[in-house]
C-alpha atoms as a PDB file:
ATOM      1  CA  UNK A   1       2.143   9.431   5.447  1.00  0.00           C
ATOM      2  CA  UNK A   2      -0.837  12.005   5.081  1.00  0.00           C
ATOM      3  CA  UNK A   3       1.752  14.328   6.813  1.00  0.00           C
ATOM      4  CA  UNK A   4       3.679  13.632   4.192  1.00  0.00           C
ATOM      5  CA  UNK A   5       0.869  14.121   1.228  1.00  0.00           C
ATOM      6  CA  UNK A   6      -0.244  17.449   2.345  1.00  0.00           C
ATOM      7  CA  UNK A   7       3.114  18.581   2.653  1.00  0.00           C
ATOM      8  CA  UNK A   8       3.492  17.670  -0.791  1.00  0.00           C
ATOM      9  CA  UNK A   9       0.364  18.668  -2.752  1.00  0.00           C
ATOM     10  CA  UNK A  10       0.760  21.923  -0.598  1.00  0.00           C
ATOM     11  CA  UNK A  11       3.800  23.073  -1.596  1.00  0.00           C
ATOM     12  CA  UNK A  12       3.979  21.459  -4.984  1.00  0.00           C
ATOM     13  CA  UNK A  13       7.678  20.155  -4.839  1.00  0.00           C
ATOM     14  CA  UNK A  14       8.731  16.847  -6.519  1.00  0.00           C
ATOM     15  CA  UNK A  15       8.381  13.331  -4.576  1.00  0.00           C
ATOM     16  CA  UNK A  16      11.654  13.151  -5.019  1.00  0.00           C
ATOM     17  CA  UNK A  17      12.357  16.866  -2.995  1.00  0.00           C
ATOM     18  CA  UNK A  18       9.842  15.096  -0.209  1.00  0.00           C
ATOM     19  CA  UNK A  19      12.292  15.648   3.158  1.00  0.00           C
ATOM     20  CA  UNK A  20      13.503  12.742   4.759  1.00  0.00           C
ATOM     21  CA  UNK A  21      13.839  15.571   8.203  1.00  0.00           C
ATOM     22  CA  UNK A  22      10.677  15.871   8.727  1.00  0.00           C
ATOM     23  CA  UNK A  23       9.925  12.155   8.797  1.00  0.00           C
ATOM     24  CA  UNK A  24       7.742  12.051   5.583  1.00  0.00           C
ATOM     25  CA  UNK A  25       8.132   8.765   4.240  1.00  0.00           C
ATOM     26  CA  UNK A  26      10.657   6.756   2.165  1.00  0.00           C
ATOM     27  CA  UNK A  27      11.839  10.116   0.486  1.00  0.00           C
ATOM     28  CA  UNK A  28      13.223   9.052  -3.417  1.00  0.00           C
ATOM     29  CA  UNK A  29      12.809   5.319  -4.453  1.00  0.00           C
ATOM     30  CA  UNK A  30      12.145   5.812  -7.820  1.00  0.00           C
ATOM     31  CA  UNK A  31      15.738   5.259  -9.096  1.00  0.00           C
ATOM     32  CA  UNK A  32      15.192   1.604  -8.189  1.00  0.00           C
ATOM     33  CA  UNK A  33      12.041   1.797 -10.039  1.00  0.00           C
ATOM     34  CA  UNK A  34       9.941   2.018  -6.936  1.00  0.00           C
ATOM     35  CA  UNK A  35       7.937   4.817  -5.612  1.00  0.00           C
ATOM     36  CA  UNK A  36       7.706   6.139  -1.989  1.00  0.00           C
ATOM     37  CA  UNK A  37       5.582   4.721   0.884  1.00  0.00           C
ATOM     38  CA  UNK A  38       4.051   8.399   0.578  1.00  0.00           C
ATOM     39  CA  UNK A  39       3.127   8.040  -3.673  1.00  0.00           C
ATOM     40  CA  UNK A  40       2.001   4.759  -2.574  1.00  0.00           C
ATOM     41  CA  UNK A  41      -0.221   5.505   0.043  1.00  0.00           C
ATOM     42  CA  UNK A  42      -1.898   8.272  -1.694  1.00  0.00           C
ATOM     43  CA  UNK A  43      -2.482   6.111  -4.560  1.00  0.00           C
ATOM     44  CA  UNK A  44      -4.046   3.328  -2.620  1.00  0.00           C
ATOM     45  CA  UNK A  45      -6.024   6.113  -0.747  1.00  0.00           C
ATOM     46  CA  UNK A  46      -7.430   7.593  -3.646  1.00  0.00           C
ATOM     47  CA  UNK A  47      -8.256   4.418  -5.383  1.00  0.00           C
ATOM     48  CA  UNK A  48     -10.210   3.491  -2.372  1.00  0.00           C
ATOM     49  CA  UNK A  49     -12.074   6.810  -2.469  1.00  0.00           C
ATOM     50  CA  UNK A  50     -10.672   7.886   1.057  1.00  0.00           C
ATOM     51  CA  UNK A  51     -10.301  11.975  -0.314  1.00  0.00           C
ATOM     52  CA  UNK A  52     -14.270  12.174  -1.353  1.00  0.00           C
ATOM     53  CA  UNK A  53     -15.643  10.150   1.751  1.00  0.00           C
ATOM     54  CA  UNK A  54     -13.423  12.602   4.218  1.00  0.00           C
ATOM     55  CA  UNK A  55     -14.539  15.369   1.457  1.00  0.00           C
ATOM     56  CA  UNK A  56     -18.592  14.556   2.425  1.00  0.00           C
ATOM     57  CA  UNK A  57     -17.819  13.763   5.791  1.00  0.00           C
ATOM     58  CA  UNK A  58     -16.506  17.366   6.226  1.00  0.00           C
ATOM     59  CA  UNK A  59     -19.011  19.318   4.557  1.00  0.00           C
ATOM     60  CA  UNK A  60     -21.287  17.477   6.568  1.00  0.00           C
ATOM     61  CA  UNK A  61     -20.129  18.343  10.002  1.00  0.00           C
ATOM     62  CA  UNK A  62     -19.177  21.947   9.059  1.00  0.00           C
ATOM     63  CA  UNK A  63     -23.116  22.406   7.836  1.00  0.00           C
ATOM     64  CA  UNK A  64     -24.510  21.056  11.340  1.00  0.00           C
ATOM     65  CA  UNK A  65     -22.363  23.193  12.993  1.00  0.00           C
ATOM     66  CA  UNK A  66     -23.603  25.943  11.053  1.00  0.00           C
ATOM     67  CA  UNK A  67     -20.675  26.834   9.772  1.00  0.00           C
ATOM     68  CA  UNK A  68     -21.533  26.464   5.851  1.00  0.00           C
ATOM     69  CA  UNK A  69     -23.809  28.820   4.452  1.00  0.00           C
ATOM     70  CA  UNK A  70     -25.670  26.804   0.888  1.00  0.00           C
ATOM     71  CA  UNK A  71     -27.398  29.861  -0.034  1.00  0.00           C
ATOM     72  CA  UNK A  72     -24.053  31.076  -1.676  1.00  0.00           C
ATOM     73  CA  UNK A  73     -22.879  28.013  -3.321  1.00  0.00           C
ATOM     74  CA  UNK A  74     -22.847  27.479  -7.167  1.00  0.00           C
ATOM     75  CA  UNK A  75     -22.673  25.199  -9.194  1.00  0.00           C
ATOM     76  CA  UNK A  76     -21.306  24.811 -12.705  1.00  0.00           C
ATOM     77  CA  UNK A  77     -20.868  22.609 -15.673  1.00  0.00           C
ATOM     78  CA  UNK A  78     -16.973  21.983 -14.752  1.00  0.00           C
ATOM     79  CA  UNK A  79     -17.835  20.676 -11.417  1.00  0.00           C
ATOM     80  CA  UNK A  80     -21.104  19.011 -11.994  1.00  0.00           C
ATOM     81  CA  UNK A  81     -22.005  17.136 -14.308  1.00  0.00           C
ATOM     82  CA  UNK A  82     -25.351  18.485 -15.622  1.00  0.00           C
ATOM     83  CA  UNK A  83     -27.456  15.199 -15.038  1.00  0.00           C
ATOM     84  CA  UNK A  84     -26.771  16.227 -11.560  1.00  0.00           C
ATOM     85  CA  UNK A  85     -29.186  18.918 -11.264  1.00  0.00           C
ATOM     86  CA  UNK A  86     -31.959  16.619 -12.817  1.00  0.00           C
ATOM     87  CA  UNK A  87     -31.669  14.689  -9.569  1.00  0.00           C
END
């Protein structure tokens, strides 16, 4: 299924364009009025807050490994809210 999410949010085609060939789900449902087991999944995923845990889990490992360098990050309005920087 994430296989299947990536593929889609990557190259920006339709669930419905999602290929059955490369094993990516349930392909188009939603003329029985019932979205893919991909849709689904990222839904469920993103409700659960799956995408900002693995976000923080991420930038965690790649800063002990040394591979992030802070000193050249910004911040802005459109990212953060500003009570943020009160913090």
């Amino acid at each position: 299924m994430l296989g299947g999410i990536v593929y889609l949010l990557r190259t920006g085609i339709p669930w419905a364009e999602l290929p059955l060939e490369l094993g990516f789900g349930s392909g188009m449902t939603w003329r029985r009025g019932v979205p893919s087991r991909c849709w689904r999944r990222l839904r469920d995923w993103h409700a659960a807050g799956v995408f900002e845990r693995l976000h923080h889990v991420l930038l965690e490992g790649l800063t002990q490994a040394g591979l992030l360098d802070w000193t050249r990050a910004s911040l802005d309005s459109a990212t953060v809210p500003a009570a943020m920087g009160a913090r």
